[in-house]
PDB file of N, CA and C in Angstrom:
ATOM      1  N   UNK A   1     -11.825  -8.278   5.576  1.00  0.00           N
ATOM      2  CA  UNK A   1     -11.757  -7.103   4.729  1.00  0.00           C
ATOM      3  C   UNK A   1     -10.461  -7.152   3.930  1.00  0.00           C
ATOM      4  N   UNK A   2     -10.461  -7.162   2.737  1.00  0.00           N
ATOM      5  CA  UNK A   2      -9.528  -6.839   1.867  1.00  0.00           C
ATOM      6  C   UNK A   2      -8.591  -5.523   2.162  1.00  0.00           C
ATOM      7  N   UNK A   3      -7.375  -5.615   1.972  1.00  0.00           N
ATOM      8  CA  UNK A   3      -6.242  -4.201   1.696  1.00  0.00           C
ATOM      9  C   UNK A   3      -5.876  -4.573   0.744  1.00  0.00           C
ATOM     10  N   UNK A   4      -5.566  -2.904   0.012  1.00  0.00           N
ATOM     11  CA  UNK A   4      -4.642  -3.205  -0.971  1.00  0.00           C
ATOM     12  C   UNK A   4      -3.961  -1.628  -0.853  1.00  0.00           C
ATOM     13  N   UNK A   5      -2.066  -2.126  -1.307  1.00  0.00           N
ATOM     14  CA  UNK A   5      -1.353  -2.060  -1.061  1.00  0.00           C
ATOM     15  C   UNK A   5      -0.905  -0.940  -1.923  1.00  0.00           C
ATOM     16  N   UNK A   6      -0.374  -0.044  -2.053  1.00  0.00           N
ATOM     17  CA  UNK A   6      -0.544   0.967  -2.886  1.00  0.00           C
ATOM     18  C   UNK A   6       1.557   1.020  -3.324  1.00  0.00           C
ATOM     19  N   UNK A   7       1.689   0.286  -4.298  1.00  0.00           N
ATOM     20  CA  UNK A   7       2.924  -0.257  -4.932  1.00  0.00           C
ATOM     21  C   UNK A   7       3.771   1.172  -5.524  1.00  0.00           C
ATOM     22  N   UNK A   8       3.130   2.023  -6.268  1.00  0.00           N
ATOM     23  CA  UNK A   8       3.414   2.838  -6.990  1.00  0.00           C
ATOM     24  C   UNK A   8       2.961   3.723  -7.441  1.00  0.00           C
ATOM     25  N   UNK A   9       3.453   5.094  -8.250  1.00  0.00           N
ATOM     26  CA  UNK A   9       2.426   5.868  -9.007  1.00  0.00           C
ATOM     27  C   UNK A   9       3.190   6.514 -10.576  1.00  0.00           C
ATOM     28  N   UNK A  10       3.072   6.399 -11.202  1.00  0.00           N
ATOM     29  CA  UNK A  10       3.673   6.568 -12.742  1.00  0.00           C
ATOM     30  C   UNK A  10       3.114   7.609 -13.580  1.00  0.00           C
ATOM     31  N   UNK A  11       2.795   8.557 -13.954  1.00  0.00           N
ATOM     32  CA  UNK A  11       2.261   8.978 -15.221  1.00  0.00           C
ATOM     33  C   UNK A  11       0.717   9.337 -14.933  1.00  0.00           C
ATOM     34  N   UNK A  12       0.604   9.568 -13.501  1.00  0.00           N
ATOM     35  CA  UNK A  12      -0.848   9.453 -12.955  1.00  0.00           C
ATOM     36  C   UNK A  12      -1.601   7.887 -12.917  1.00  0.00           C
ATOM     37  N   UNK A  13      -0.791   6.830 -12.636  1.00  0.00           N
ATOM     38  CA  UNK A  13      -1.556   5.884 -12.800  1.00  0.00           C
ATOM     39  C   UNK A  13      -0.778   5.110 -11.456  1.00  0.00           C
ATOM     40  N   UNK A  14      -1.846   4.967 -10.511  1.00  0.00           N
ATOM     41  CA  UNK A  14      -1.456   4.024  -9.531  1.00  0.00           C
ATOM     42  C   UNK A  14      -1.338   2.167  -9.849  1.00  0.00           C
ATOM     43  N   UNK A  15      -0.282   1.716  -9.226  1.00  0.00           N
ATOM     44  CA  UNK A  15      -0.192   0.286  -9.561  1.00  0.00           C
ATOM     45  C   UNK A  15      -0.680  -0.593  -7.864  1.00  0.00           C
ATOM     46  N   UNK A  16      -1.488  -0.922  -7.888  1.00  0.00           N
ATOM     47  CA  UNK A  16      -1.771  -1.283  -6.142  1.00  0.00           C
ATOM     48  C   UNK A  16      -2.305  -2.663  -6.175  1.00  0.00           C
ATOM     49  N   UNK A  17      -1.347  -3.314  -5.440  1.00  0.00           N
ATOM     50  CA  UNK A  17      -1.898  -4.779  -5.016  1.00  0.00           C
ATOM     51  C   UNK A  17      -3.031  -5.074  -4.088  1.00  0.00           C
ATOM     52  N   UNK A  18      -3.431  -6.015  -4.700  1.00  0.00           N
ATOM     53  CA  UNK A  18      -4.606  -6.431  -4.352  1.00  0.00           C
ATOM     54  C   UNK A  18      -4.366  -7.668  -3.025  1.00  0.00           C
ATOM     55  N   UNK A  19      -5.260  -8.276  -2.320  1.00  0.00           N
ATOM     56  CA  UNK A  19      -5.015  -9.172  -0.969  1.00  0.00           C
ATOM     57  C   UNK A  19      -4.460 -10.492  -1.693  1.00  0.00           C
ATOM     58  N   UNK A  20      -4.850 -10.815  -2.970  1.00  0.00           N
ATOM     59  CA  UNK A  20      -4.587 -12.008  -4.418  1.00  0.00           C
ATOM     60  C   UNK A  20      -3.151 -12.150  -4.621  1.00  0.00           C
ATOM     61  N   UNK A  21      -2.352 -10.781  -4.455  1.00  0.00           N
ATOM     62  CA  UNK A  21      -0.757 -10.433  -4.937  1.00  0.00           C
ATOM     63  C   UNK A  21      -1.064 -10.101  -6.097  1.00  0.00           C
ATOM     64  N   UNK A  22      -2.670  -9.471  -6.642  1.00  0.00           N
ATOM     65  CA  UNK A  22      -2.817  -8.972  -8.041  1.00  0.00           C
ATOM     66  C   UNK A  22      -2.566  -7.543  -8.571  1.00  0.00           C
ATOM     67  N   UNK A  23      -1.813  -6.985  -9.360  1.00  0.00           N
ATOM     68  CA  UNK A  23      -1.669  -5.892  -9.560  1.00  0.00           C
ATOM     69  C   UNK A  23      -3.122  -5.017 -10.383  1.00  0.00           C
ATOM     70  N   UNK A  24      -3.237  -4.013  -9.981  1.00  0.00           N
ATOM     71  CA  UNK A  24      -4.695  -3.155 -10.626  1.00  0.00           C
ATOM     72  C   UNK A  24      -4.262  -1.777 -10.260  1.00  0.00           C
ATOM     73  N   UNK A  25      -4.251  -1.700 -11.791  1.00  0.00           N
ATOM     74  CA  UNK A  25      -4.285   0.026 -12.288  1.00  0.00           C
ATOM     75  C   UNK A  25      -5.378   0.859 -11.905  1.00  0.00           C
ATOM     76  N   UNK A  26      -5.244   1.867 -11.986  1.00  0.00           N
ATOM     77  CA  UNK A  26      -6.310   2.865 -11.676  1.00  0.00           C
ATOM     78  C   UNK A  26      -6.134   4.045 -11.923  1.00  0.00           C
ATOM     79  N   UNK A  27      -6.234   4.995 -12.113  1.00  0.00           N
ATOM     80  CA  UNK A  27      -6.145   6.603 -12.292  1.00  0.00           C
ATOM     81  C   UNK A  27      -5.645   6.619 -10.708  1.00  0.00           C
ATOM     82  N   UNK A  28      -4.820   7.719 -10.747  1.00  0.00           N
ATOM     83  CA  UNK A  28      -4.308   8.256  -9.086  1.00  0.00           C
ATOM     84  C   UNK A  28      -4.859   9.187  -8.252  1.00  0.00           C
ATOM     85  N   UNK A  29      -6.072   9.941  -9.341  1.00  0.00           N
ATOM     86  CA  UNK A  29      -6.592  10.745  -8.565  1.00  0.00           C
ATOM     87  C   UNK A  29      -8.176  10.068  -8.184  1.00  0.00           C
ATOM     88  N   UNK A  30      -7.749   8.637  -8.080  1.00  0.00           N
ATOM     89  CA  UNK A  30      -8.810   7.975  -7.444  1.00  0.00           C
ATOM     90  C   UNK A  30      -8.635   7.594  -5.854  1.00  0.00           C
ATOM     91  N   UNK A  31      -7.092   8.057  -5.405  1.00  0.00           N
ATOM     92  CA  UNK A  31      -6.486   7.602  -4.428  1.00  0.00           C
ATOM     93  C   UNK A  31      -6.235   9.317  -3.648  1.00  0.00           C
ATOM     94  N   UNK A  32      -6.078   9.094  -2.034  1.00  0.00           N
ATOM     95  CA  UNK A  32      -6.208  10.798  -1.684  1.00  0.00           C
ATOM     96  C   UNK A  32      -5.112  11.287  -1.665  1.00  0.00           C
ATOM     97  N   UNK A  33      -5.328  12.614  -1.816  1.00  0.00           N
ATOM     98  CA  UNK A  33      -3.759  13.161  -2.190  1.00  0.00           C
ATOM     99  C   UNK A  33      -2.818  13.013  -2.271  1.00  0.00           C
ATOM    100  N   UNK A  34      -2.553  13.018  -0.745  1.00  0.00           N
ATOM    101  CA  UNK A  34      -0.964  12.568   0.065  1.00  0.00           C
ATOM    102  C   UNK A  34      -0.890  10.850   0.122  1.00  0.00           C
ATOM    103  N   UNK A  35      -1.327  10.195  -0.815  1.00  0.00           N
ATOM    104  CA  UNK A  35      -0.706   8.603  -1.255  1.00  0.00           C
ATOM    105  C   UNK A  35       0.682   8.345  -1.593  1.00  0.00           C
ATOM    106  N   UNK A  36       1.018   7.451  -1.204  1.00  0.00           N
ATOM    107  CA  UNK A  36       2.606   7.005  -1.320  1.00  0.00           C
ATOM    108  C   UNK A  36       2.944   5.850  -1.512  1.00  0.00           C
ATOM    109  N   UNK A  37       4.090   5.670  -2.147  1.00  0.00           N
ATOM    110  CA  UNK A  37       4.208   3.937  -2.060  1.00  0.00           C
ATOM    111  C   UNK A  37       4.547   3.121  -0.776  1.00  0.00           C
ATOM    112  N   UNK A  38       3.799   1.900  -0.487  1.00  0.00           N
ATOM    113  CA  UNK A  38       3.165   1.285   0.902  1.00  0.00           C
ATOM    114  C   UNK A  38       1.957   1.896   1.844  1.00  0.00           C
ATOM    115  N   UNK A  39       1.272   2.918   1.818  1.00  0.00           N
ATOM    116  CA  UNK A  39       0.228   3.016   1.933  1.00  0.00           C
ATOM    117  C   UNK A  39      -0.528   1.748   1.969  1.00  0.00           C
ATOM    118  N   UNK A  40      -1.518   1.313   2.313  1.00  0.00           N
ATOM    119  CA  UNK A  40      -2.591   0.647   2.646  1.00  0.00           C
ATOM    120  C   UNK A  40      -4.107   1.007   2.705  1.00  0.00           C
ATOM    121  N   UNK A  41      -5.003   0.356   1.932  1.00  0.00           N
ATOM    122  CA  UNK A  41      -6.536   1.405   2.022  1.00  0.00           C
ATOM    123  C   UNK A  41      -7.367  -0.064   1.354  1.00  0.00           C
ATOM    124  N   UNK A  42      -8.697   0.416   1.956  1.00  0.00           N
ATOM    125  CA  UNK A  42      -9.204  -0.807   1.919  1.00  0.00           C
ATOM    126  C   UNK A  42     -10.477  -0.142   0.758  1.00  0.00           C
ATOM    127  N   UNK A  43     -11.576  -1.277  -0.012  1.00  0.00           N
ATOM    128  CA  UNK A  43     -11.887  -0.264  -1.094  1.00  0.00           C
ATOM    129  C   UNK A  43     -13.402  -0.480  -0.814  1.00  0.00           C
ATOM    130  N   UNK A  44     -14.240   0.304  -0.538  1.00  0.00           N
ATOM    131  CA  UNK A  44     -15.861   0.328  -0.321  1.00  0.00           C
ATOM    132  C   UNK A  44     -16.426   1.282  -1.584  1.00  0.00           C
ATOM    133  N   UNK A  45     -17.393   0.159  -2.022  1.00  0.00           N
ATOM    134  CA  UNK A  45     -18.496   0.939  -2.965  1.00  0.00           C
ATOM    135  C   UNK A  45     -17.650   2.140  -4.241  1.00  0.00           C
ATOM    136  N   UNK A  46     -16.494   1.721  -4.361  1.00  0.00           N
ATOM    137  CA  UNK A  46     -15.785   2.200  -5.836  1.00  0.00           C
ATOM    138  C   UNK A  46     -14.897   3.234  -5.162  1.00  0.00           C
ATOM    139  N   UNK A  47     -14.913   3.311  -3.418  1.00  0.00           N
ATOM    140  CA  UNK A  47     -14.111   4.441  -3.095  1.00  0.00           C
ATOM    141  C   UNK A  47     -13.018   3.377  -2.106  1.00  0.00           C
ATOM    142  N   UNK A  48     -11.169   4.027  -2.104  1.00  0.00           N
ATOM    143  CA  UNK A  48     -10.362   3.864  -1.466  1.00  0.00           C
ATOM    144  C   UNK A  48     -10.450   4.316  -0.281  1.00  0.00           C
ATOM    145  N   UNK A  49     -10.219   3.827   0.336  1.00  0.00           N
ATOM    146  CA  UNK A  49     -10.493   4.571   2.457  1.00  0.00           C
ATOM    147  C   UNK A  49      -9.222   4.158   2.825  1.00  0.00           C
ATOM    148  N   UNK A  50      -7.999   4.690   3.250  1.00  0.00           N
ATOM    149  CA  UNK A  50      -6.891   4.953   3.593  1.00  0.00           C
ATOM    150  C   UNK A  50      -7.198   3.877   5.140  1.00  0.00           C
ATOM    151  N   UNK A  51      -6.009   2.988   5.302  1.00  0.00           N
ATOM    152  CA  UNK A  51      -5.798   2.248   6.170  1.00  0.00           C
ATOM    153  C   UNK A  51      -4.598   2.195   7.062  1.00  0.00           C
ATOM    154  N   UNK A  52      -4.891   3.477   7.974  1.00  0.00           N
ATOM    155  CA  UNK A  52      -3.316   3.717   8.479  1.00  0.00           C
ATOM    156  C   UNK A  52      -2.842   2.679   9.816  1.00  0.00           C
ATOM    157  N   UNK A  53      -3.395   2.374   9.990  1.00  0.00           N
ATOM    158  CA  UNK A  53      -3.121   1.423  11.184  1.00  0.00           C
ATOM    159  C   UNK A  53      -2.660  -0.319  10.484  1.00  0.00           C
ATOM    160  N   UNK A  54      -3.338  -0.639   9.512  1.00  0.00           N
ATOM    161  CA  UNK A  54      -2.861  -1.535   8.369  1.00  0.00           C
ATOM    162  C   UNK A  54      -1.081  -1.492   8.242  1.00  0.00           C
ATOM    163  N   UNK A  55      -1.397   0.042   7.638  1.00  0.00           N
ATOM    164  CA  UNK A  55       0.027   0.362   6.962  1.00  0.00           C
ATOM    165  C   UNK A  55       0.937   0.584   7.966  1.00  0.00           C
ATOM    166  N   UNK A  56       0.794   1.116   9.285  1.00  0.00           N
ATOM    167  CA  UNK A  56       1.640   1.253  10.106  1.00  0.00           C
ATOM    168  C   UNK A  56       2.369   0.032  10.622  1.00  0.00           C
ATOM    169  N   UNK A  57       1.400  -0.910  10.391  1.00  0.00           N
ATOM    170  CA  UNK A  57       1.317  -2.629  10.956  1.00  0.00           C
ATOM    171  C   UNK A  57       2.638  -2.990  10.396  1.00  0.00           C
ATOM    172  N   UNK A  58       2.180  -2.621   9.043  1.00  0.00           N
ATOM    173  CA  UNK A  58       3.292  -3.715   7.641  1.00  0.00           C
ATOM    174  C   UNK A  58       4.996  -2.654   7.836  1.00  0.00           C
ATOM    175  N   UNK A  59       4.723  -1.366   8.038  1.00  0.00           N
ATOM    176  CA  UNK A  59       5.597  -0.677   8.071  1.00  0.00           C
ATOM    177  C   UNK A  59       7.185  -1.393   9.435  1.00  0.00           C
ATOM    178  N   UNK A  60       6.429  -1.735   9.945  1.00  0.00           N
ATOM    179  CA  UNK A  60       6.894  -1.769  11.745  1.00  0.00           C
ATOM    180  C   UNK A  60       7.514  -3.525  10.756  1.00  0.00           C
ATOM    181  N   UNK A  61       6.919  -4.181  10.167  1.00  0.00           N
ATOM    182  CA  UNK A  61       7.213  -5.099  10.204  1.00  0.00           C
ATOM    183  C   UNK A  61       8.031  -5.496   8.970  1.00  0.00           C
ATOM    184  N   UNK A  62       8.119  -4.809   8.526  1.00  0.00           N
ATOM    185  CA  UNK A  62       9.164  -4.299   7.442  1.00  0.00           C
ATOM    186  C   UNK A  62      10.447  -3.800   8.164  1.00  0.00           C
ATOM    187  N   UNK A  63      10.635  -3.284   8.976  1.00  0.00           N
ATOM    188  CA  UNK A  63      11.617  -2.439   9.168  1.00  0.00           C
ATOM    189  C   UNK A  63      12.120  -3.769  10.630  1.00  0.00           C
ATOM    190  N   UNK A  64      11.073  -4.266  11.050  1.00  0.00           N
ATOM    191  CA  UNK A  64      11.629  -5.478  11.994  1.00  0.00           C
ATOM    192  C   UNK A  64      12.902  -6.224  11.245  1.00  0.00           C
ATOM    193  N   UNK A  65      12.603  -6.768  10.233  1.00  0.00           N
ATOM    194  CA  UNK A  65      12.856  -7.234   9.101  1.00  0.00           C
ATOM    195  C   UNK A  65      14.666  -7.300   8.498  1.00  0.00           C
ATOM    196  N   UNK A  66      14.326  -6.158   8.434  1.00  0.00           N
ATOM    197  CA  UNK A  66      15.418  -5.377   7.576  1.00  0.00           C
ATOM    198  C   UNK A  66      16.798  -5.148   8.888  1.00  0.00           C
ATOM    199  N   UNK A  67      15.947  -4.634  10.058  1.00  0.00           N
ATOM    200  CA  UNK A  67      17.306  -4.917  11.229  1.00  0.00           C
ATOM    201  C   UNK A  67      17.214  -6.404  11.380  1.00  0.00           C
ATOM    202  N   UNK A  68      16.881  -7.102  11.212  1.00  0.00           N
ATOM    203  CA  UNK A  68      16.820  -8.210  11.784  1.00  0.00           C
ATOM    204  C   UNK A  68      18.442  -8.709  10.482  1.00  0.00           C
ATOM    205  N   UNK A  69      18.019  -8.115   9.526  1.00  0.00           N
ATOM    206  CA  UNK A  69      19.210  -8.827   8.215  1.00  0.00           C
ATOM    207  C   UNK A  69      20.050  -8.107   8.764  1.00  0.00           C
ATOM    208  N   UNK A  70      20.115  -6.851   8.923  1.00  0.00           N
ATOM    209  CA  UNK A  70      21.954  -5.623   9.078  1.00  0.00           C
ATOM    210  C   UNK A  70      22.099  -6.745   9.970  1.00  0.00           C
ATOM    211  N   UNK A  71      21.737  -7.085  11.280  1.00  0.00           N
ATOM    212  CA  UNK A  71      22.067  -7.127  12.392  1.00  0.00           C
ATOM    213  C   UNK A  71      22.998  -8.741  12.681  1.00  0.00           C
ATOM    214  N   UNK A  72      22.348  -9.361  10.978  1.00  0.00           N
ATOM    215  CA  UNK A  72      23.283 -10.960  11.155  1.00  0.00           C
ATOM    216  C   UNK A  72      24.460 -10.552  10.310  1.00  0.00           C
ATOM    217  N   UNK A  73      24.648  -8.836   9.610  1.00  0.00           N
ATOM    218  CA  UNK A  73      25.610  -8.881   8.931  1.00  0.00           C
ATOM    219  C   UNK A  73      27.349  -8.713  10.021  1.00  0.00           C
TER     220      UNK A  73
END
């Protein structure tokens, strides 16, 4: 199953990567309300379905990450 990655939101226009590293626009009120940048949602039949366990995944491993750099400073 594809995710894609929800990068940004501008002017009402979401910028969200695709599983490719492809960027695709969209209107924002195609995405559910409370969307944010890093969100995660996977896309069925022209609709976004929010992927919180995805995003929690990348979140945790992001932030592994990031102590992992302070921590050689």
């Amino acid at each position: 199953m594809d995710i894609y990655v929800l990068d940004r939101i501008e002017d009402g226009i979401a910028a969200i990567e695709n599983s490719d590293k492809a960027m695709l626009y969209v209107s924002a009120s195609r995405l559910p309300e409370n969307a944010e940048s890093g969100d995660c949602f996977t896309f069925e039949k022209g609709v976004f379905y929010p992927a919180p366990d995805e995003t929690e995944k990348r979140r945790r491993k992001i932030k592994a990450l990031l102590d992992e750099i302070v921590a050689k400073k």
